[in-house]
PDB file of N, CA and C in Angstrom:
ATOM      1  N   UNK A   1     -26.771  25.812 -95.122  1.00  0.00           N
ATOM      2  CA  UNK A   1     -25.460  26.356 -95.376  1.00  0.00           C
ATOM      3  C   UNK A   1     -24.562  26.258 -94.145  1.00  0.00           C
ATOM      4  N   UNK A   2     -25.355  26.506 -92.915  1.00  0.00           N
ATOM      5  CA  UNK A   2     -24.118  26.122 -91.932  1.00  0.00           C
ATOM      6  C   UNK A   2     -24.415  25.067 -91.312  1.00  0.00           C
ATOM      7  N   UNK A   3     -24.201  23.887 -91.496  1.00  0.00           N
ATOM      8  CA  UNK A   3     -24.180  23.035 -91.125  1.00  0.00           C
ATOM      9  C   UNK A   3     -23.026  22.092 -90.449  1.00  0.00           C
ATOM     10  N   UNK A   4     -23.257  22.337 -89.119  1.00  0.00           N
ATOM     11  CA  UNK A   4     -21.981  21.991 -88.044  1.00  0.00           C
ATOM     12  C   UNK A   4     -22.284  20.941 -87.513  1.00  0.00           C
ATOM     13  N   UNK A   5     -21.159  20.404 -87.501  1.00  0.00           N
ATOM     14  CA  UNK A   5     -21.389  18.923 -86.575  1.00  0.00           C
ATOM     15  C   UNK A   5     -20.747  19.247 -85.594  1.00  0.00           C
ATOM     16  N   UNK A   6     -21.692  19.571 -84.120  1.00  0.00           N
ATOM     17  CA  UNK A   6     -21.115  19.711 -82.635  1.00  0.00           C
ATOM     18  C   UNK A   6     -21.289  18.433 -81.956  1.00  0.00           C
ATOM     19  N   UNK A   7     -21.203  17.170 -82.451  1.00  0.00           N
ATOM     20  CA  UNK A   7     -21.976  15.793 -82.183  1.00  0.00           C
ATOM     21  C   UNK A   7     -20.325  15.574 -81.383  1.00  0.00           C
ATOM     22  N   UNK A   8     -20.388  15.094 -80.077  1.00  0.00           N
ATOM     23  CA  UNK A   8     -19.961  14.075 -79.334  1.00  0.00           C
ATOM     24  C   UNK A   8     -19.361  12.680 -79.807  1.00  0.00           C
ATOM     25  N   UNK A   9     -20.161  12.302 -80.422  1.00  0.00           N
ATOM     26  CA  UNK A   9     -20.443  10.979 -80.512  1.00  0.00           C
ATOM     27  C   UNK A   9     -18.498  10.469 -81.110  1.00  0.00           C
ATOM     28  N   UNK A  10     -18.069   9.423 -80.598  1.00  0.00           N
ATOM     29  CA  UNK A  10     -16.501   9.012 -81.378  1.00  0.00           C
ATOM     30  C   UNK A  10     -16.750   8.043 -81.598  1.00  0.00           C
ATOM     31  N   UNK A  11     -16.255   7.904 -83.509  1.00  0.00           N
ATOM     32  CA  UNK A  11     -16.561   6.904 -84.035  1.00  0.00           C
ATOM     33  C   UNK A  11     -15.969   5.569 -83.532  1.00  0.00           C
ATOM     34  N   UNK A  12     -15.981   4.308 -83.684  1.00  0.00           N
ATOM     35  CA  UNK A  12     -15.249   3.150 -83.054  1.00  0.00           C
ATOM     36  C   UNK A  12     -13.702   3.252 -83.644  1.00  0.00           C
ATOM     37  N   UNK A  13     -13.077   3.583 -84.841  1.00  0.00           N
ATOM     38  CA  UNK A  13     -11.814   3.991 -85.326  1.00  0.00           C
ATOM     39  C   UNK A  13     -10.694   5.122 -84.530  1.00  0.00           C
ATOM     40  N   UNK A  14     -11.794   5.956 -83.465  1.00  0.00           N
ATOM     41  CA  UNK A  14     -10.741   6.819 -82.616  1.00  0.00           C
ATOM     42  C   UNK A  14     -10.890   6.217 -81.161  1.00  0.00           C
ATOM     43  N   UNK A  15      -9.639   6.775 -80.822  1.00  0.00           N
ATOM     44  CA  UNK A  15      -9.652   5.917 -79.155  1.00  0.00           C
ATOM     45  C   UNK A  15      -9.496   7.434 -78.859  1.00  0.00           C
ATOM     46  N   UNK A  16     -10.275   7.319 -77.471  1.00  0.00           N
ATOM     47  CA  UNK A  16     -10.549   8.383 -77.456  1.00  0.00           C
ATOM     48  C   UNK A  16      -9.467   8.925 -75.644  1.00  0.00           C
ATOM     49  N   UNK A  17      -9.067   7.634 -75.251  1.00  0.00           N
ATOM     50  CA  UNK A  17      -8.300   7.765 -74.319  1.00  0.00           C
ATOM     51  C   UNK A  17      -6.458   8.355 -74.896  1.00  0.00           C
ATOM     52  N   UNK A  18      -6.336   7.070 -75.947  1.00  0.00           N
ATOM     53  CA  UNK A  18      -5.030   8.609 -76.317  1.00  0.00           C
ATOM     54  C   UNK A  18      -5.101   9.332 -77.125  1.00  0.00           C
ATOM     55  N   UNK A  19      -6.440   9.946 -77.345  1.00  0.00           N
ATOM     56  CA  UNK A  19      -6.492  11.124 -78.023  1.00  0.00           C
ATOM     57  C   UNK A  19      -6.288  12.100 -76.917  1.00  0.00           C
ATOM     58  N   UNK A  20      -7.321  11.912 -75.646  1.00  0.00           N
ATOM     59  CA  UNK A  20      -6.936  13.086 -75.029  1.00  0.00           C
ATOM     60  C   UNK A  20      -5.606  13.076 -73.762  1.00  0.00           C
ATOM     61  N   UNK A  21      -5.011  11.705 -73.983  1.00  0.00           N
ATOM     62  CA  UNK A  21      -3.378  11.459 -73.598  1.00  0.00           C
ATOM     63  C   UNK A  21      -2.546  12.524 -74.081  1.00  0.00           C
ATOM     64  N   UNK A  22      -2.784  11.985 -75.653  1.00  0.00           N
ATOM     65  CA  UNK A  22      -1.739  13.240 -76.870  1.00  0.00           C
ATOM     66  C   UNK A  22      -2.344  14.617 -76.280  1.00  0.00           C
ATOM     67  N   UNK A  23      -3.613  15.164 -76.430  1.00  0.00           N
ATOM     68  CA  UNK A  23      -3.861  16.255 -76.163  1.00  0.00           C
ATOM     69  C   UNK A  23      -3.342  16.908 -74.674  1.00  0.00           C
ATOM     70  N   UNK A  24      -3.436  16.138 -73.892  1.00  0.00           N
ATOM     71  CA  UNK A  24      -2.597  16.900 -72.302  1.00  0.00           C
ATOM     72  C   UNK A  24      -0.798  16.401 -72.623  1.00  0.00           C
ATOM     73  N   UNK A  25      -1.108  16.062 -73.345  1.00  0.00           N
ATOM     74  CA  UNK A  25       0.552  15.969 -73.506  1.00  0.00           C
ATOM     75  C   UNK A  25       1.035  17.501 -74.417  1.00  0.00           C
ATOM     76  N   UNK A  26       0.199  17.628 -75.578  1.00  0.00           N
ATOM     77  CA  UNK A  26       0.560  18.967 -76.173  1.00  0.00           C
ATOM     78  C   UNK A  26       0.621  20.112 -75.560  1.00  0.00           C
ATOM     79  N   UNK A  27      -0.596  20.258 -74.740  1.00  0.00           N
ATOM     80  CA  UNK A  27      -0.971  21.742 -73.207  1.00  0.00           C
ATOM     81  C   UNK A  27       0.794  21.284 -72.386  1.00  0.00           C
ATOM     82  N   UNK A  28       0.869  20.270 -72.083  1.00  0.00           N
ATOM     83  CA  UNK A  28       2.002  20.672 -71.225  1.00  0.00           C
ATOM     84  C   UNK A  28       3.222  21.085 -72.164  1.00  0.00           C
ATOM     85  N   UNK A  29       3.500  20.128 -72.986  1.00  0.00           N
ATOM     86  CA  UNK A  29       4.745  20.985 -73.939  1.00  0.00           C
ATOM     87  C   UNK A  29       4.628  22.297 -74.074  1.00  0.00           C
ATOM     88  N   UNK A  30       3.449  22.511 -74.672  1.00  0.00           N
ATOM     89  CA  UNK A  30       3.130  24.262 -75.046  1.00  0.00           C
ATOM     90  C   UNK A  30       3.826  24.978 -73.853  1.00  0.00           C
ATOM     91  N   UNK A  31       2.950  24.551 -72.299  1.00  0.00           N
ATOM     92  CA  UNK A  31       2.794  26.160 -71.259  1.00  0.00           C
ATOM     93  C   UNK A  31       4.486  25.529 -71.074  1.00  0.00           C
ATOM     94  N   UNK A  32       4.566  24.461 -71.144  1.00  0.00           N
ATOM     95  CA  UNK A  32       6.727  24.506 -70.668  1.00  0.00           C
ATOM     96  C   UNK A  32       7.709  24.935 -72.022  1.00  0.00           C
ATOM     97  N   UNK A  33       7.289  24.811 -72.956  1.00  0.00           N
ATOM     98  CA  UNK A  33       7.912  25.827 -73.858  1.00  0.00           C
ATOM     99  C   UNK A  33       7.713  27.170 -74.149  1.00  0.00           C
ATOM    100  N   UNK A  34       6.337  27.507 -73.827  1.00  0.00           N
ATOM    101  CA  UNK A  34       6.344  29.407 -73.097  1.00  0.00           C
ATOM    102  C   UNK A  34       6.967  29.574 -72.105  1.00  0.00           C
ATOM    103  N   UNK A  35       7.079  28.647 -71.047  1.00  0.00           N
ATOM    104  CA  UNK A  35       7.755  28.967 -69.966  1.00  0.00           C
ATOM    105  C   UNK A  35       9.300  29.321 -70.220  1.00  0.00           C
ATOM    106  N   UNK A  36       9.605  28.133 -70.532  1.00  0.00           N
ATOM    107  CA  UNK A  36      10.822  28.473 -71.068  1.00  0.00           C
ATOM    108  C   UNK A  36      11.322  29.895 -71.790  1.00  0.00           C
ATOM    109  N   UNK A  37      10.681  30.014 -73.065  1.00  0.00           N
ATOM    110  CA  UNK A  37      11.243  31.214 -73.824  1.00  0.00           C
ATOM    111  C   UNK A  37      11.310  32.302 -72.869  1.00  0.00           C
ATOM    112  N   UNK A  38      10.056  32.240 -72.116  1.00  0.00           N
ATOM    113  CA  UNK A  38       9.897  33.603 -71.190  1.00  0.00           C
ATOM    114  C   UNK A  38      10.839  33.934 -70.348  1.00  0.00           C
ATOM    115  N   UNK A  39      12.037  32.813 -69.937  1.00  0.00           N
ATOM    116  CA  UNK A  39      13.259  32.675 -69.235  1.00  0.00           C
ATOM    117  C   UNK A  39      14.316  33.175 -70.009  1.00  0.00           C
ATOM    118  N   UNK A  40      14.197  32.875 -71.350  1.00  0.00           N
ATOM    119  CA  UNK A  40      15.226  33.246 -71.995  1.00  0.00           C
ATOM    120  C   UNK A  40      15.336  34.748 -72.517  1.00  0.00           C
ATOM    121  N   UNK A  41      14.001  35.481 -72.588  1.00  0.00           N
ATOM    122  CA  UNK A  41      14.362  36.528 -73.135  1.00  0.00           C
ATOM    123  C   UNK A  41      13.786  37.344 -71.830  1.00  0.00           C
ATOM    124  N   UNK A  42      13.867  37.154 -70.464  1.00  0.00           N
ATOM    125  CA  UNK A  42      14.564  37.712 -69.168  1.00  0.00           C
ATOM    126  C   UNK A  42      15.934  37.633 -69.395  1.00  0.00           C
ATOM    127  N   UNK A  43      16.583  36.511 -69.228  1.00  0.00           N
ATOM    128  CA  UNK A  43      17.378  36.302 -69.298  1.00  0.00           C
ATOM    129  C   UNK A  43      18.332  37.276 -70.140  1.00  0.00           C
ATOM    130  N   UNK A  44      18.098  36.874 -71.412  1.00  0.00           N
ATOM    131  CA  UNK A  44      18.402  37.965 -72.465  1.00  0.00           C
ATOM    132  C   UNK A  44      18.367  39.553 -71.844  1.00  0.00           C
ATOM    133  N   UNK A  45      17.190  39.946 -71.561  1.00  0.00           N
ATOM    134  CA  UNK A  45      17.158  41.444 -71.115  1.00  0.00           C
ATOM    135  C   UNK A  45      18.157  41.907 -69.801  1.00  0.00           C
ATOM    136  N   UNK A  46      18.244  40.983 -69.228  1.00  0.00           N
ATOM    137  CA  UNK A  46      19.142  41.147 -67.502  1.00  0.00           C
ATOM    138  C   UNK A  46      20.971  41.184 -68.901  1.00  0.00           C
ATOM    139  N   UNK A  47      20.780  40.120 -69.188  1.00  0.00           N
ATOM    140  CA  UNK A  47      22.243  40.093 -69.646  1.00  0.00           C
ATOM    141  C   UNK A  47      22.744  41.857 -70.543  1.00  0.00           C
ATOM    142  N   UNK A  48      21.792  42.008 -71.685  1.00  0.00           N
ATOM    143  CA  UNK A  48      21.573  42.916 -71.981  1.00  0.00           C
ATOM    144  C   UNK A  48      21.875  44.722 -71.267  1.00  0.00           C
ATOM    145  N   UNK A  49      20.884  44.764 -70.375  1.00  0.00           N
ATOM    146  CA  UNK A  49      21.293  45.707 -69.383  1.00  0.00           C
ATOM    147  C   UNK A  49      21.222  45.615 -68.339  1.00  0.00           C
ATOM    148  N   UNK A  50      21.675  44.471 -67.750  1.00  0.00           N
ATOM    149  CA  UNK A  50      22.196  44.381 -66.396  1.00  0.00           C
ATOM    150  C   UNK A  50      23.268  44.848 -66.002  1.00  0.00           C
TER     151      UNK A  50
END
C-alpha cells in the first residue's frame, strides 16, 4: 500500500541540468518576491503611521 518511489535514478527523457537550472531559478524568484512584498508592506506601514 505504500509504495514510494525515492529512486534517484532520471530517466533519459529528463535533463536533469535544466531541471535544476529552472529549479534555482524558481528559489531565487520566490526569496526576491518575498523580499520584495516585505518592502512594500514596511513601506505601507511607515506611510501609514509615519
Amino acid at each position: 500500500m505504500t509504495d514510494t518511489n525515492d529512486s534517484q535514478d532520471w530517466g533519459d527523457e529528463m535533463d536533469r541540468p535544466e531541471h535544476e537550472k529552472t529549479y534555482e531559478a524558481f528559489l531565487d524568484f520566490s526569496k526576491w518576491g518575498l523580499i520584495g512584498i516585505a518592502v512594500i508592506l514596511i513601506m505601507l506601514l511607515l506611510f501609514v503611521y509615519g
